[in-house]
C-alpha atoms as a PDB file:
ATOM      1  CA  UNK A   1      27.241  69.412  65.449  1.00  0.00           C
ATOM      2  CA  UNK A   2      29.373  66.334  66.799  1.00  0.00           C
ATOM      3  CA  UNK A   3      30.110  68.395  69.634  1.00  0.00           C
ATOM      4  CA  UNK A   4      27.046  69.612  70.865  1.00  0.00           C
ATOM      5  CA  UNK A   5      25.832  66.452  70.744  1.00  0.00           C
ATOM      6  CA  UNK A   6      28.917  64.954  72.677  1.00  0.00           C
ATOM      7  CA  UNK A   7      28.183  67.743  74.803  1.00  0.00           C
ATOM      8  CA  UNK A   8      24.593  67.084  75.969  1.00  0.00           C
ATOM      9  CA  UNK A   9      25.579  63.205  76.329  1.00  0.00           C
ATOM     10  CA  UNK A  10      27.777  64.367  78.669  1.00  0.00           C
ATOM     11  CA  UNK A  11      25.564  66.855  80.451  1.00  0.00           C
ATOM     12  CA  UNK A  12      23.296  63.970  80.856  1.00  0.00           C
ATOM     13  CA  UNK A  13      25.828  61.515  82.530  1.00  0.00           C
ATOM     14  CA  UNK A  14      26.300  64.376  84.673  1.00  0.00           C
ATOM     15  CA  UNK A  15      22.459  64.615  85.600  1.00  0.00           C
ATOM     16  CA  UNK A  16      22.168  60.847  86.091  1.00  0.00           C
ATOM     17  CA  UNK A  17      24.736  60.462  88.438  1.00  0.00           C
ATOM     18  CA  UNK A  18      24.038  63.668  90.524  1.00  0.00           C
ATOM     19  CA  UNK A  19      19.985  61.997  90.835  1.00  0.00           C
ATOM     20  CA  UNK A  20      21.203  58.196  91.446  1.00  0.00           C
ATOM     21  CA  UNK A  21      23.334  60.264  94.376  1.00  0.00           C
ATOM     22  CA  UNK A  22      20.439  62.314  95.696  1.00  0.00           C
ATOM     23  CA  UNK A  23      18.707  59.061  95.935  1.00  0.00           C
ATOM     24  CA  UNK A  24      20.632  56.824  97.889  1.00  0.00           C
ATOM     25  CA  UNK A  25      19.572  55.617 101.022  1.00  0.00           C
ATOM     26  CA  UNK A  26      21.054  56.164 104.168  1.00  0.00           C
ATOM     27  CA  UNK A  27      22.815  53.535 105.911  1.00  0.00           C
ATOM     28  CA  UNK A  28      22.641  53.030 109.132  1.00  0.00           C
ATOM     29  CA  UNK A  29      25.324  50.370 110.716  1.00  0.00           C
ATOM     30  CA  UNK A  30      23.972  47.985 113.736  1.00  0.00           C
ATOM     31  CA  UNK A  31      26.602  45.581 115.774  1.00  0.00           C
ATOM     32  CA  UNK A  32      25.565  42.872 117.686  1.00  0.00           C
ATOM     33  CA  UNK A  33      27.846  40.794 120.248  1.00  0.00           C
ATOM     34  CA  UNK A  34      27.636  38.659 122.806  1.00  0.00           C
ATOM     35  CA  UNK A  35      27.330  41.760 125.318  1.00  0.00           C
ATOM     36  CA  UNK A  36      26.272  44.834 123.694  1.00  0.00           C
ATOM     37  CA  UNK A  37      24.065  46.056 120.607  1.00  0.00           C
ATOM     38  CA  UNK A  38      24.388  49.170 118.917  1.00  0.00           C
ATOM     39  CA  UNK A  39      23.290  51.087 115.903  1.00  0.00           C
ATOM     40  CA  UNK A  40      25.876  53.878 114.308  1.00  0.00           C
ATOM     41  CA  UNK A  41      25.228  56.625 111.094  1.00  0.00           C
ATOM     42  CA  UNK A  42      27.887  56.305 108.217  1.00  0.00           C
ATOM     43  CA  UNK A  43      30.438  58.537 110.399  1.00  0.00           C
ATOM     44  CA  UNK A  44      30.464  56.044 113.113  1.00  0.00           C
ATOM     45  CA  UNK A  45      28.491  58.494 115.787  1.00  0.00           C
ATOM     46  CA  UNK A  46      26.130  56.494 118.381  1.00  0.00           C
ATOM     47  CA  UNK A  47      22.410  56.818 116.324  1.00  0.00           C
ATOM     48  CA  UNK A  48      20.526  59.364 118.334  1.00  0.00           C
ATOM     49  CA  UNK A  49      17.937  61.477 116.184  1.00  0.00           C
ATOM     50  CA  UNK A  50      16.893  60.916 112.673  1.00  0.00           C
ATOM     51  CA  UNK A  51      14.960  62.966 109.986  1.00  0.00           C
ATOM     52  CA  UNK A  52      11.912  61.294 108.957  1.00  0.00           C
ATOM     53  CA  UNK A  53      12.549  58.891 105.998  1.00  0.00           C
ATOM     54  CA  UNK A  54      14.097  55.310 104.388  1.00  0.00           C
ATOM     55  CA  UNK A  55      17.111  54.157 105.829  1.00  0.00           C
ATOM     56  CA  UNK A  56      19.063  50.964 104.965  1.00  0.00           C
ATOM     57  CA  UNK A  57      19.877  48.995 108.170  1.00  0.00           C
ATOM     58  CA  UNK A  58      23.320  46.862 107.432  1.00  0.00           C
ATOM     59  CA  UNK A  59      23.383  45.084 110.899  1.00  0.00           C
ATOM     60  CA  UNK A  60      26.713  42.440 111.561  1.00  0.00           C
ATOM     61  CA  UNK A  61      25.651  39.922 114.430  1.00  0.00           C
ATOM     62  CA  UNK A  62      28.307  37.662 116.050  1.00  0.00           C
ATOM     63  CA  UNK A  63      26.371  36.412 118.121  1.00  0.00           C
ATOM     64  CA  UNK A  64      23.968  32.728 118.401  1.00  0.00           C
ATOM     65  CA  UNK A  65      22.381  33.891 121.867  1.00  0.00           C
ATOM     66  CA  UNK A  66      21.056  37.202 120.293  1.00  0.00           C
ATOM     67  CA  UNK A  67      19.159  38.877 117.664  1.00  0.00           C
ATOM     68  CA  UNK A  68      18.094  42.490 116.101  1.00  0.00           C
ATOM     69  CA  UNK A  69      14.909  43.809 116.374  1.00  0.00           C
ATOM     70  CA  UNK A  70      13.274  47.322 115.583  1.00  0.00           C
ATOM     71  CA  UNK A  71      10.469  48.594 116.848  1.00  0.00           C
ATOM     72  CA  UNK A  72       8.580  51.970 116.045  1.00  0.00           C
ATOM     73  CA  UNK A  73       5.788  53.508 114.641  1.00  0.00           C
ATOM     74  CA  UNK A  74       4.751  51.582 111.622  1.00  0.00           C
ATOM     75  CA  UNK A  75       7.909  48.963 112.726  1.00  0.00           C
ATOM     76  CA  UNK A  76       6.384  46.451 114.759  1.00  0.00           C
ATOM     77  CA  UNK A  77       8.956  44.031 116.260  1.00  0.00           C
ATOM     78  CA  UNK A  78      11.100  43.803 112.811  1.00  0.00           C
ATOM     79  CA  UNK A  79      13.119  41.349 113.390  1.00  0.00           C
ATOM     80  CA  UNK A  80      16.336  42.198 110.944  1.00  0.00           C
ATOM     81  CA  UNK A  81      18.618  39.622 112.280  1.00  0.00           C
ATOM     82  CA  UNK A  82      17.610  36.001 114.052  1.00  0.00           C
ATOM     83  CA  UNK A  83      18.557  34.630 117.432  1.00  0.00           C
ATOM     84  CA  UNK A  84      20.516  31.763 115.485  1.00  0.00           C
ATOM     85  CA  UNK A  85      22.005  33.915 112.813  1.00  0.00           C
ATOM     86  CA  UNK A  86      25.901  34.933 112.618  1.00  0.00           C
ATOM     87  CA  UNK A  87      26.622  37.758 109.843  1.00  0.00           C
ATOM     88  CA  UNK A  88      25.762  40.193 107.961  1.00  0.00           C
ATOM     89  CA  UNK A  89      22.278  41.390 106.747  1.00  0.00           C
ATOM     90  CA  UNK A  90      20.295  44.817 105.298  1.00  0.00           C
ATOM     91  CA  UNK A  91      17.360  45.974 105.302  1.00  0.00           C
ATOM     92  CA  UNK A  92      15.794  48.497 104.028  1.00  0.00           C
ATOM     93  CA  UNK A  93      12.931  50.278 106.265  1.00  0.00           C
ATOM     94  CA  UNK A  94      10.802  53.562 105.920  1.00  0.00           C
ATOM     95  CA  UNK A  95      10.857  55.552 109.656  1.00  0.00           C
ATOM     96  CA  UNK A  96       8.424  57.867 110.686  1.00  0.00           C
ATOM     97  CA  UNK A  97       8.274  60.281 112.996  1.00  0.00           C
ATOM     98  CA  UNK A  98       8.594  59.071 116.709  1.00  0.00           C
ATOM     99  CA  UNK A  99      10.906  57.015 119.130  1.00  0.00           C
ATOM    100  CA  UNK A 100      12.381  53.559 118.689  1.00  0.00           C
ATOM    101  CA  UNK A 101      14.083  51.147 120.018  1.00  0.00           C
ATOM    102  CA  UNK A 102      16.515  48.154 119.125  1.00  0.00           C
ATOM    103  CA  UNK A 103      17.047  45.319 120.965  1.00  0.00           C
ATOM    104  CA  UNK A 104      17.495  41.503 121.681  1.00  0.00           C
ATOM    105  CA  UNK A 105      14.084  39.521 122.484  1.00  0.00           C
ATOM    106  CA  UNK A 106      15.633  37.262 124.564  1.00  0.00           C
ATOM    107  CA  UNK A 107      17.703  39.847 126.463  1.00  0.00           C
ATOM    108  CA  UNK A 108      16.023  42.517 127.312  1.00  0.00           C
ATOM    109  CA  UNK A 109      18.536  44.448 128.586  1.00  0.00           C
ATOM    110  CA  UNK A 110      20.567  44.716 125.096  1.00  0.00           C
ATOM    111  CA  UNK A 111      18.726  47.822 124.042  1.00  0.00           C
ATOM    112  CA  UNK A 112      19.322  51.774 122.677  1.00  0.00           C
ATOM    113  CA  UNK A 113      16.686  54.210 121.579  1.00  0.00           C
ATOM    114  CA  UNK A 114      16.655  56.951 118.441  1.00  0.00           C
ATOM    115  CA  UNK A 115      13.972  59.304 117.781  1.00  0.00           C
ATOM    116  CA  UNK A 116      12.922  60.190 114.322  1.00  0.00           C
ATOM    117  CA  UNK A 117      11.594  63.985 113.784  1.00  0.00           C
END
């Protein structure tokens, strides 16, 4: 009896872990310097297309003179790191289906695009 029940605990451990692992959120890895932005999957390939769905941004800006901002359908200018801001920071953001685009506000020309299917 001891070790069916052992048995079934352990079956269960197995089950947790399998669902907390089917349930983790994709991470998405944004760099921002003094002269270029970019956003990167978990294999370190340039972001292109996504499938629809939450997606953890973990964005590192060294830079004072920039920040990063998202914008997309149901993402209106989310700003995820501040022009003054040096560091690290996540968030965590539901994409639909459509085209987006990071950038800087206050240089326009520090910008990339993804599209989410």
């Amino acid at each position: 009896m001891r070790i069916r029940i052992a048995a079934l605990v352990a079956v269960g451990a197995l089950v947790a872990v399998g669902l907390a692992s089917a349930m983790t959120v994709p991470k998405l890895k944004g760099n921002l310097t003094s002269g270029s932005i970019s956003l990167k999957n978990s294999k370190g390939k340039t972001v292109k297309l996504l499938k629809a769905g939450k997606y953890t941004f973990v964005v590192k800006d060294s830079a004072t003179i920039h920040n990063f901002t998202l914008d997309g359908p149901g993402v209106k200018d989310k700003e995820i790191t501040g022009t003054s801001f040096t560091g690290t920071k996540s968030k965590t953001l539901k994409l639909k289906k459509g085209t987006y685009e990071f950038y800087c506000t206050i240089h326009p020309d520090l910008e990339g695009k993804f599209k989410v299917k």
